[in-house]
C-alpha atoms as a PDB file:
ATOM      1  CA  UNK A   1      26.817 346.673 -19.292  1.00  0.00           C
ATOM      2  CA  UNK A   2      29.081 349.107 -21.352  1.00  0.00           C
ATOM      3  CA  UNK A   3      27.764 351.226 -24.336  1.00  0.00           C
ATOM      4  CA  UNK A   4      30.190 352.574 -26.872  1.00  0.00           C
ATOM      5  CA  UNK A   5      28.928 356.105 -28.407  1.00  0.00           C
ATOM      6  CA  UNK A   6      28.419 355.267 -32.033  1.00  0.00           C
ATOM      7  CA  UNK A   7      29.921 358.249 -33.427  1.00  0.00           C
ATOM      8  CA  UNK A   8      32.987 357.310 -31.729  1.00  0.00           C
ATOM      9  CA  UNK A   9      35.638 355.638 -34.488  1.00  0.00           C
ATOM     10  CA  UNK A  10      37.016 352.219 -33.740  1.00  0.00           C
ATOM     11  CA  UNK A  11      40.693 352.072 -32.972  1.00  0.00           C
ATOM     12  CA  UNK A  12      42.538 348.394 -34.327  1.00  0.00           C
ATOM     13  CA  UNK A  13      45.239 349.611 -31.987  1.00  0.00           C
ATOM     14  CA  UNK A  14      42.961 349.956 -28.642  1.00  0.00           C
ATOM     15  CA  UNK A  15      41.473 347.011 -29.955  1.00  0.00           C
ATOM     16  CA  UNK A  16      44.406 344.684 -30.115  1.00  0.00           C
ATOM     17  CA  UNK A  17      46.302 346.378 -27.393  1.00  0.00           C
ATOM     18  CA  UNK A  18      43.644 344.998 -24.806  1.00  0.00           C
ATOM     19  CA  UNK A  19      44.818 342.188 -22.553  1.00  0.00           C
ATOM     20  CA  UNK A  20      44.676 338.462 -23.834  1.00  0.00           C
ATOM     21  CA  UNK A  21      43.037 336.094 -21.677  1.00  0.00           C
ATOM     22  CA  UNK A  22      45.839 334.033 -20.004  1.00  0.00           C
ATOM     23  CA  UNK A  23      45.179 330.157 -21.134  1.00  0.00           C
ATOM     24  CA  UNK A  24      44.900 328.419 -17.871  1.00  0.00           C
ATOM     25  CA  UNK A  25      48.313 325.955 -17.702  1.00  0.00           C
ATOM     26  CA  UNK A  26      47.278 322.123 -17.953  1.00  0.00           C
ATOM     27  CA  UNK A  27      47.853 319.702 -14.908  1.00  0.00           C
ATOM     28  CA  UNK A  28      50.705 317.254 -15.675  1.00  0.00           C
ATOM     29  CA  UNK A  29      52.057 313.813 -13.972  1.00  0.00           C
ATOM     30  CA  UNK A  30      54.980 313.292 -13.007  1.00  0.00           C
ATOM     31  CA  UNK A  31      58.209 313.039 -15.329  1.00  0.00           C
ATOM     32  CA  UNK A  32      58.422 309.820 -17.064  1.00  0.00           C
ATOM     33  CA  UNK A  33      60.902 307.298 -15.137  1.00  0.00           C
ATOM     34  CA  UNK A  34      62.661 306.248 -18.450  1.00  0.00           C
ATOM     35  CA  UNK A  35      62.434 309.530 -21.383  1.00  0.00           C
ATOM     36  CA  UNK A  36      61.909 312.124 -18.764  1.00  0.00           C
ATOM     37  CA  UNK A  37      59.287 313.819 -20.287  1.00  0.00           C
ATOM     38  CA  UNK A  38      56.000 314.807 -18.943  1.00  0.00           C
ATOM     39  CA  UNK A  39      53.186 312.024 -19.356  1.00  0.00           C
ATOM     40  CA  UNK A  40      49.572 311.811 -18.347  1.00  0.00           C
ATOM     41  CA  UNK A  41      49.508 309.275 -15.454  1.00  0.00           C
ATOM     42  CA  UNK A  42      48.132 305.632 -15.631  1.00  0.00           C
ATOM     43  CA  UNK A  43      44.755 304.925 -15.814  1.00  0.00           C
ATOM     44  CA  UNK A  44      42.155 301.957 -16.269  1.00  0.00           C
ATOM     45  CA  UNK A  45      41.139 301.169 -19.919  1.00  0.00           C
ATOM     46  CA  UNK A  46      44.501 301.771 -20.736  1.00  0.00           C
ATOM     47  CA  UNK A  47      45.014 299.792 -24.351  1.00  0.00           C
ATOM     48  CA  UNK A  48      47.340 296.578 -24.072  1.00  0.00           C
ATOM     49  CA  UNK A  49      50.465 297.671 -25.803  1.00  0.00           C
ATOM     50  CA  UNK A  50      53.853 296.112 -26.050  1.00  0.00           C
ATOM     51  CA  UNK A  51      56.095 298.244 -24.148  1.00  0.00           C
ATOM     52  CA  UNK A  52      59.551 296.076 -24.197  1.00  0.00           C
ATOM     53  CA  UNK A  53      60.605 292.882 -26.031  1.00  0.00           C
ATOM     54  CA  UNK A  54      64.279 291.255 -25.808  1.00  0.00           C
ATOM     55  CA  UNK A  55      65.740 287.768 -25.690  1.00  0.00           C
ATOM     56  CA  UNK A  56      69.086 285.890 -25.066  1.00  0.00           C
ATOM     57  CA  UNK A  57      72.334 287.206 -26.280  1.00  0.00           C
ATOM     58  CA  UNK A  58      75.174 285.314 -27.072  1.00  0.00           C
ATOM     59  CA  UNK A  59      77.502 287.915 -25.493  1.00  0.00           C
ATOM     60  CA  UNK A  60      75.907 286.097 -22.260  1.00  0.00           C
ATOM     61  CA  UNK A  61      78.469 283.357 -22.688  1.00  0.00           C
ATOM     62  CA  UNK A  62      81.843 286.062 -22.868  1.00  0.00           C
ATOM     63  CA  UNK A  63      82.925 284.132 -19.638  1.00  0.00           C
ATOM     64  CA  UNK A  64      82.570 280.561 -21.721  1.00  0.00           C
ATOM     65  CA  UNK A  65      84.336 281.840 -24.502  1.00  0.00           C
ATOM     66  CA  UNK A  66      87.081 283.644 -22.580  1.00  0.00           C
ATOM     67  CA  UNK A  67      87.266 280.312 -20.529  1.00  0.00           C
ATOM     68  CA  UNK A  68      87.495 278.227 -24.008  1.00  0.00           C
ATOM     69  CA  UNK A  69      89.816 280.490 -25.323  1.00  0.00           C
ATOM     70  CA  UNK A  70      92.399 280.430 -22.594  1.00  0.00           C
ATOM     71  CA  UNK A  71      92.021 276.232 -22.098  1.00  0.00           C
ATOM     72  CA  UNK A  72      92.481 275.692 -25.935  1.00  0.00           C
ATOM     73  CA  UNK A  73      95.944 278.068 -25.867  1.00  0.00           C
ATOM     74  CA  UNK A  74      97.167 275.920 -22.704  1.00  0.00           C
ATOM     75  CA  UNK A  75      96.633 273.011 -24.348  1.00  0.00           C
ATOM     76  CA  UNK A  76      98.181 274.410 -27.887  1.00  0.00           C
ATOM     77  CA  UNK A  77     101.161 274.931 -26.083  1.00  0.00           C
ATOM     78  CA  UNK A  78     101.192 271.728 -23.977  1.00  0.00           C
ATOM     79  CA  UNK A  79     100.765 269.624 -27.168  1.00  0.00           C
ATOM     80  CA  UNK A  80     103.981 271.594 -28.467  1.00  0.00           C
ATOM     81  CA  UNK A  81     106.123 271.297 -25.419  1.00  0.00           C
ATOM     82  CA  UNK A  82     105.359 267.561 -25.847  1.00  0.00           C
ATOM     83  CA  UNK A  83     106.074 266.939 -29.910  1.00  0.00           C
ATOM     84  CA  UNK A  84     109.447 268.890 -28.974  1.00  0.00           C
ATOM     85  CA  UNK A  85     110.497 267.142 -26.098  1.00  0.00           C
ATOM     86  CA  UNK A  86     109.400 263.868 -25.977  1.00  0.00           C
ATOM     87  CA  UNK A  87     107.340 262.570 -29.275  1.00  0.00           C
ATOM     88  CA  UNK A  88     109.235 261.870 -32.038  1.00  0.00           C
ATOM     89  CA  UNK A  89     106.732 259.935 -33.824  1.00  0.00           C
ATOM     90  CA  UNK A  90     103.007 260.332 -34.466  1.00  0.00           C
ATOM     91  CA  UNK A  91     103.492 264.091 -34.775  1.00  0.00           C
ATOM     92  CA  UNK A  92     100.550 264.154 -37.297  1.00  0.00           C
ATOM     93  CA  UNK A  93      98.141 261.749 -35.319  1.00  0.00           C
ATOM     94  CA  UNK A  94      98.709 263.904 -32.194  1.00  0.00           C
ATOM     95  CA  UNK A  95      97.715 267.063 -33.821  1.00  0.00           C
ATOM     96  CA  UNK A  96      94.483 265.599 -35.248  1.00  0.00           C
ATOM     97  CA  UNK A  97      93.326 264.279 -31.819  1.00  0.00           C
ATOM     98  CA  UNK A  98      93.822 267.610 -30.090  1.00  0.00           C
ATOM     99  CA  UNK A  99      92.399 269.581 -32.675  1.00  0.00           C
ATOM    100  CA  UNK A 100      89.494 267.185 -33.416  1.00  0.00           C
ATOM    101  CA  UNK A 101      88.360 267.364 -29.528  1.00  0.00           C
ATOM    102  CA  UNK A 102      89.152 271.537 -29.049  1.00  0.00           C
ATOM    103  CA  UNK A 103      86.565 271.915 -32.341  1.00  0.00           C
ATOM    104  CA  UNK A 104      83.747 269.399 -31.086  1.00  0.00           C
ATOM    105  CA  UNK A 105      84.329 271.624 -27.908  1.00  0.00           C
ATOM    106  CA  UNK A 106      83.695 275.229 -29.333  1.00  0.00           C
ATOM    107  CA  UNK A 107      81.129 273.450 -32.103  1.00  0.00           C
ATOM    108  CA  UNK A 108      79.068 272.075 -28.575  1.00  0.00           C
ATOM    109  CA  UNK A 109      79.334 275.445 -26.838  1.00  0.00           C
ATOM    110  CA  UNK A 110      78.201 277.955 -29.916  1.00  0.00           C
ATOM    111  CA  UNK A 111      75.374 275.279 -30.406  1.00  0.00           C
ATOM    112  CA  UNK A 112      74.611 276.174 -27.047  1.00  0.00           C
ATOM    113  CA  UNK A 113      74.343 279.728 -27.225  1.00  0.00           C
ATOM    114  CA  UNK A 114      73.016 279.586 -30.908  1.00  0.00           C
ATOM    115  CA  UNK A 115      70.017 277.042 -28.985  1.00  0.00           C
ATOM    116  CA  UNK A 116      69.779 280.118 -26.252  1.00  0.00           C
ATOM    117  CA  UNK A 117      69.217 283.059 -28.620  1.00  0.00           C
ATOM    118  CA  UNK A 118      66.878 281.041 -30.772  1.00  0.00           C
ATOM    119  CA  UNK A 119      64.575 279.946 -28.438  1.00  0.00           C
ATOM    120  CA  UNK A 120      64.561 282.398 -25.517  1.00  0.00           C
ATOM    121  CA  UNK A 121      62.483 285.321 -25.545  1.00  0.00           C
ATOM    122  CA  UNK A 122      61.206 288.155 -23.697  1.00  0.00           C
ATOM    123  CA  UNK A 123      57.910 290.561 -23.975  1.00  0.00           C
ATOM    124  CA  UNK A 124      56.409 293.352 -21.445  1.00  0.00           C
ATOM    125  CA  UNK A 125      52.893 294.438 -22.102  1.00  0.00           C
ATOM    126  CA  UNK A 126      51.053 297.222 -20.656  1.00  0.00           C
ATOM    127  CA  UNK A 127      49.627 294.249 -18.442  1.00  0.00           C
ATOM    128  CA  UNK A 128      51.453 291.571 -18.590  1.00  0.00           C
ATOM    129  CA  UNK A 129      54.848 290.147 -18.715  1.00  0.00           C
ATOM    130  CA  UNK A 130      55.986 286.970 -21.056  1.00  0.00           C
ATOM    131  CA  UNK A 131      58.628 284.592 -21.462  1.00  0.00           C
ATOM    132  CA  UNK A 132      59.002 282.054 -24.541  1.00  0.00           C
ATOM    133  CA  UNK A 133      61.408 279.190 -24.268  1.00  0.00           C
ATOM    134  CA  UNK A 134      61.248 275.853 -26.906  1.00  0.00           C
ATOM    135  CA  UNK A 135      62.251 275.401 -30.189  1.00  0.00           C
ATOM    136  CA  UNK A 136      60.355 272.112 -31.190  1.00  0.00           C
ATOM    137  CA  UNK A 137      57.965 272.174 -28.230  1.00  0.00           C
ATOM    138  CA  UNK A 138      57.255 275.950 -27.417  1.00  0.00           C
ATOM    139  CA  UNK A 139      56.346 276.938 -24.088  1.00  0.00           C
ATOM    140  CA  UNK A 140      55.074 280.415 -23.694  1.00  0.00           C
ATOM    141  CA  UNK A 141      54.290 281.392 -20.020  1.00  0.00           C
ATOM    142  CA  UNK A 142      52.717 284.670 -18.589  1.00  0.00           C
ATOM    143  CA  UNK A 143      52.358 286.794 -15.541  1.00  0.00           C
ATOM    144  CA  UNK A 144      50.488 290.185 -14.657  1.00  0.00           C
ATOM    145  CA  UNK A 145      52.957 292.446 -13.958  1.00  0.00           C
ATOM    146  CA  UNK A 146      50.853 293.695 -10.599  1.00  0.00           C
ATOM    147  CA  UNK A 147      51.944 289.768  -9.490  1.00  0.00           C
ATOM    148  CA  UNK A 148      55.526 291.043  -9.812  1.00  0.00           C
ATOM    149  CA  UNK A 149      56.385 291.789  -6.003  1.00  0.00           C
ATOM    150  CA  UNK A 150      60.215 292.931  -6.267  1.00  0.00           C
ATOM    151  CA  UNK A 151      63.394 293.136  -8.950  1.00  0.00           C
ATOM    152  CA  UNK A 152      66.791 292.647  -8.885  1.00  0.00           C
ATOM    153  CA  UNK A 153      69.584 293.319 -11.608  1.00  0.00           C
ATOM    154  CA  UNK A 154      72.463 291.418 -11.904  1.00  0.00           C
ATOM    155  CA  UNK A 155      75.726 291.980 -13.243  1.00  0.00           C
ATOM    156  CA  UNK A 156      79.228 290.969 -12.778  1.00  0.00           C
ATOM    157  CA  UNK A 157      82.385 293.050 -14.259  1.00  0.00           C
ATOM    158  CA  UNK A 158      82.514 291.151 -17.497  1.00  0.00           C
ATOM    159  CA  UNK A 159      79.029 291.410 -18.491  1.00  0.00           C
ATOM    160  CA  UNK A 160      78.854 295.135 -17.547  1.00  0.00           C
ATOM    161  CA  UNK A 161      81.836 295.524 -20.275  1.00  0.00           C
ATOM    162  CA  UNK A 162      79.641 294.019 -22.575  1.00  0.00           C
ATOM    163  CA  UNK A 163      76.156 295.482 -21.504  1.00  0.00           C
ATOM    164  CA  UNK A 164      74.039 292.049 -20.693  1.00  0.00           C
ATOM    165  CA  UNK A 165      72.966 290.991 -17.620  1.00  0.00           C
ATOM    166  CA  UNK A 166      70.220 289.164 -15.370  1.00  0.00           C
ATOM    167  CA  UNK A 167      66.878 290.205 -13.610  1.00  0.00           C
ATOM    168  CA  UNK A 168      65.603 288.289 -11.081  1.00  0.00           C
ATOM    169  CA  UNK A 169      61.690 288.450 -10.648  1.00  0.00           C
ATOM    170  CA  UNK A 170      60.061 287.806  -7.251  1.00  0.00           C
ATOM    171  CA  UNK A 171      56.482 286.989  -7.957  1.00  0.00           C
ATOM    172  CA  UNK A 172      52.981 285.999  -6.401  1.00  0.00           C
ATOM    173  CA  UNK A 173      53.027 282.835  -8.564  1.00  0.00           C
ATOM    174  CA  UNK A 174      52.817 280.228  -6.348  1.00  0.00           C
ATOM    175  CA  UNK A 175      54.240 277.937  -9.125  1.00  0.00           C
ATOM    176  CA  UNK A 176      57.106 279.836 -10.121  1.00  0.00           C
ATOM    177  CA  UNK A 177      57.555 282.320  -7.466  1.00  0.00           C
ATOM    178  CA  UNK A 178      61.009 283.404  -8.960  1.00  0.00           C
ATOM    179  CA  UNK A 179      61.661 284.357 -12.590  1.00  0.00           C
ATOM    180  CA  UNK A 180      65.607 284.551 -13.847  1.00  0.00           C
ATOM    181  CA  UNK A 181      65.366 287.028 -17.181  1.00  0.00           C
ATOM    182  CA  UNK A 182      68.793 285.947 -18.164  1.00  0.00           C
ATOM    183  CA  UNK A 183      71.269 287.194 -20.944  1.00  0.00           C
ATOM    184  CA  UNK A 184      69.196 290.379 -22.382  1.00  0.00           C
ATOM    185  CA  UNK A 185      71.023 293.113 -23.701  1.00  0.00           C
ATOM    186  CA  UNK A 186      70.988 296.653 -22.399  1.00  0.00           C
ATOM    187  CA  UNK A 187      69.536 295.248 -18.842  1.00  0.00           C
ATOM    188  CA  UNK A 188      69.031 298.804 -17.206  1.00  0.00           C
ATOM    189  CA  UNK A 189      66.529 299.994 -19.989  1.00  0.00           C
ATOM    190  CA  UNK A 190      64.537 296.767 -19.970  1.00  0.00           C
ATOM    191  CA  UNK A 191      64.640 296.465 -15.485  1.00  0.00           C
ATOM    192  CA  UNK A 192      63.394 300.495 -16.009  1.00  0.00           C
ATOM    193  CA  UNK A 193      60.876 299.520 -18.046  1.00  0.00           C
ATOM    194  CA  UNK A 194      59.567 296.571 -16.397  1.00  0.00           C
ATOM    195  CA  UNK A 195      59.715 298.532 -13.098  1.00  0.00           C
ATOM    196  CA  UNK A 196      57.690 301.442 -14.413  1.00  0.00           C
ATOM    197  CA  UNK A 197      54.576 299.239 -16.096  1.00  0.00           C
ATOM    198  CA  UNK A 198      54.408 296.988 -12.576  1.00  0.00           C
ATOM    199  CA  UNK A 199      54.351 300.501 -10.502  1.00  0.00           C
ATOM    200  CA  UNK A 200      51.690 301.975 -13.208  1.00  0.00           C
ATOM    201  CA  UNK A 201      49.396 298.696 -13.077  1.00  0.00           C
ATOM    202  CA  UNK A 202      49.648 299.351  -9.165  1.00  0.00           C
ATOM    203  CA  UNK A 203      48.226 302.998  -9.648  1.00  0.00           C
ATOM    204  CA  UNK A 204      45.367 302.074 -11.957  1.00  0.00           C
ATOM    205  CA  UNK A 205      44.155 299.571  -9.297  1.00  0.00           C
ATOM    206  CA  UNK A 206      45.108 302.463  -6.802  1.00  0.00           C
ATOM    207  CA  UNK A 207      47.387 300.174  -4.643  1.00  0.00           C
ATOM    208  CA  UNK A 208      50.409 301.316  -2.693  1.00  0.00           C
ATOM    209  CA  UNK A 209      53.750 300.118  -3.321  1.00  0.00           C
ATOM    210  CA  UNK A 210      57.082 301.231  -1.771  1.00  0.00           C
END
């Protein structure tokens, strides 16, 4: 033990120029998969929080309506050709029937994708993974994500251009062993995030995956 002579003065200086203890650095996980930012790994008790939640887009259909667009300019110019060439009465009723049928078609088809992004939804949990489809009768299924086995995204040139696209579950449901999470928007944040919750349920039950 040291003993300071009490006749000695005190010195603020001495005082404050002594060493400060060096704070010993905190343990971290590794860098998040999606922010990149350091988080405290996975762990059991973890509270049930909703970590993603999408549903179907209409921009899904740009193939339909690039389709529609191009059949109902053929057919435009077809009915032309014809009324200049050949028809020289019944101008009027030919017109109507053309344009009657093209408008039932695009009325049937945004219906159709109106139907889709009503009813059609998507949620990830910390646990578990869900997927609404119904308007009058609503069916609401669910799946642990640690019974997701494997993912695949999907996307061809057009839908890349307009940033939707597809993931394909493989699952341990006997039931519905394959899942089709069709039409969502911004498909490489939501596969990221599904990706990271299955591999984190996998290390709170301490179970390797590749």
């Amino acid at each position: 033990m040291n003993y300071q002579d009490p006749n000695q003065e005190f010195n603020p200086q001495a005082a404050s120029s002594q060493p400060e203890a060096q704070e010993t650095p905190k343990p971290q996980g590794q860098p998040d998969a999606i922010s990149g930012e350091y988080e405290r790994p996975p762990r059991r008790g973890d509270p049930d929080v909703e970590l993603w939640k999408g549903g179907y887009s209409m921009r899904a259909m740009a193939a339909t309506w690039m389709l529609l667009g191009l059949i109902t300019i053929v057919v435009l110019a077809l009915d032309v050709w014809i009324v200049r060439n050949f028809l020289k009465e019944g101008q009027a009723l030919l017109w109507e029937i053309t344009l009657g049928i093209l408008a039932l078609v695009w009325i049937y088809f945004i219906l159709v994708g109106l139907y889709k992004a009503m009813t059609i939804r998507y949620r990830l949990t910390t646990y578990r993974f869900y997927h609404q489809k119904g308007l009058l009768f609503r069916t609401i299924d669910s799946m642990e994500v640690i019974d997701i086995e494997d993912l695949a995204l999907h996307q061809n040139l057009l839908e890349r251009l307009v940033n939707v696209g597809r993931i394909l579950m493989r699952t341990k449901d006997i039931s519905d062993p394959i899942l089709m999470v069709t039409g969502i928007t911004d498909p490489h944040e939501a596969f990221k995030r599904i990706d990271k919750a299955r591999r984190d349920e996998h290390v709170r039950r301490s179970i390797k995956i590749g």
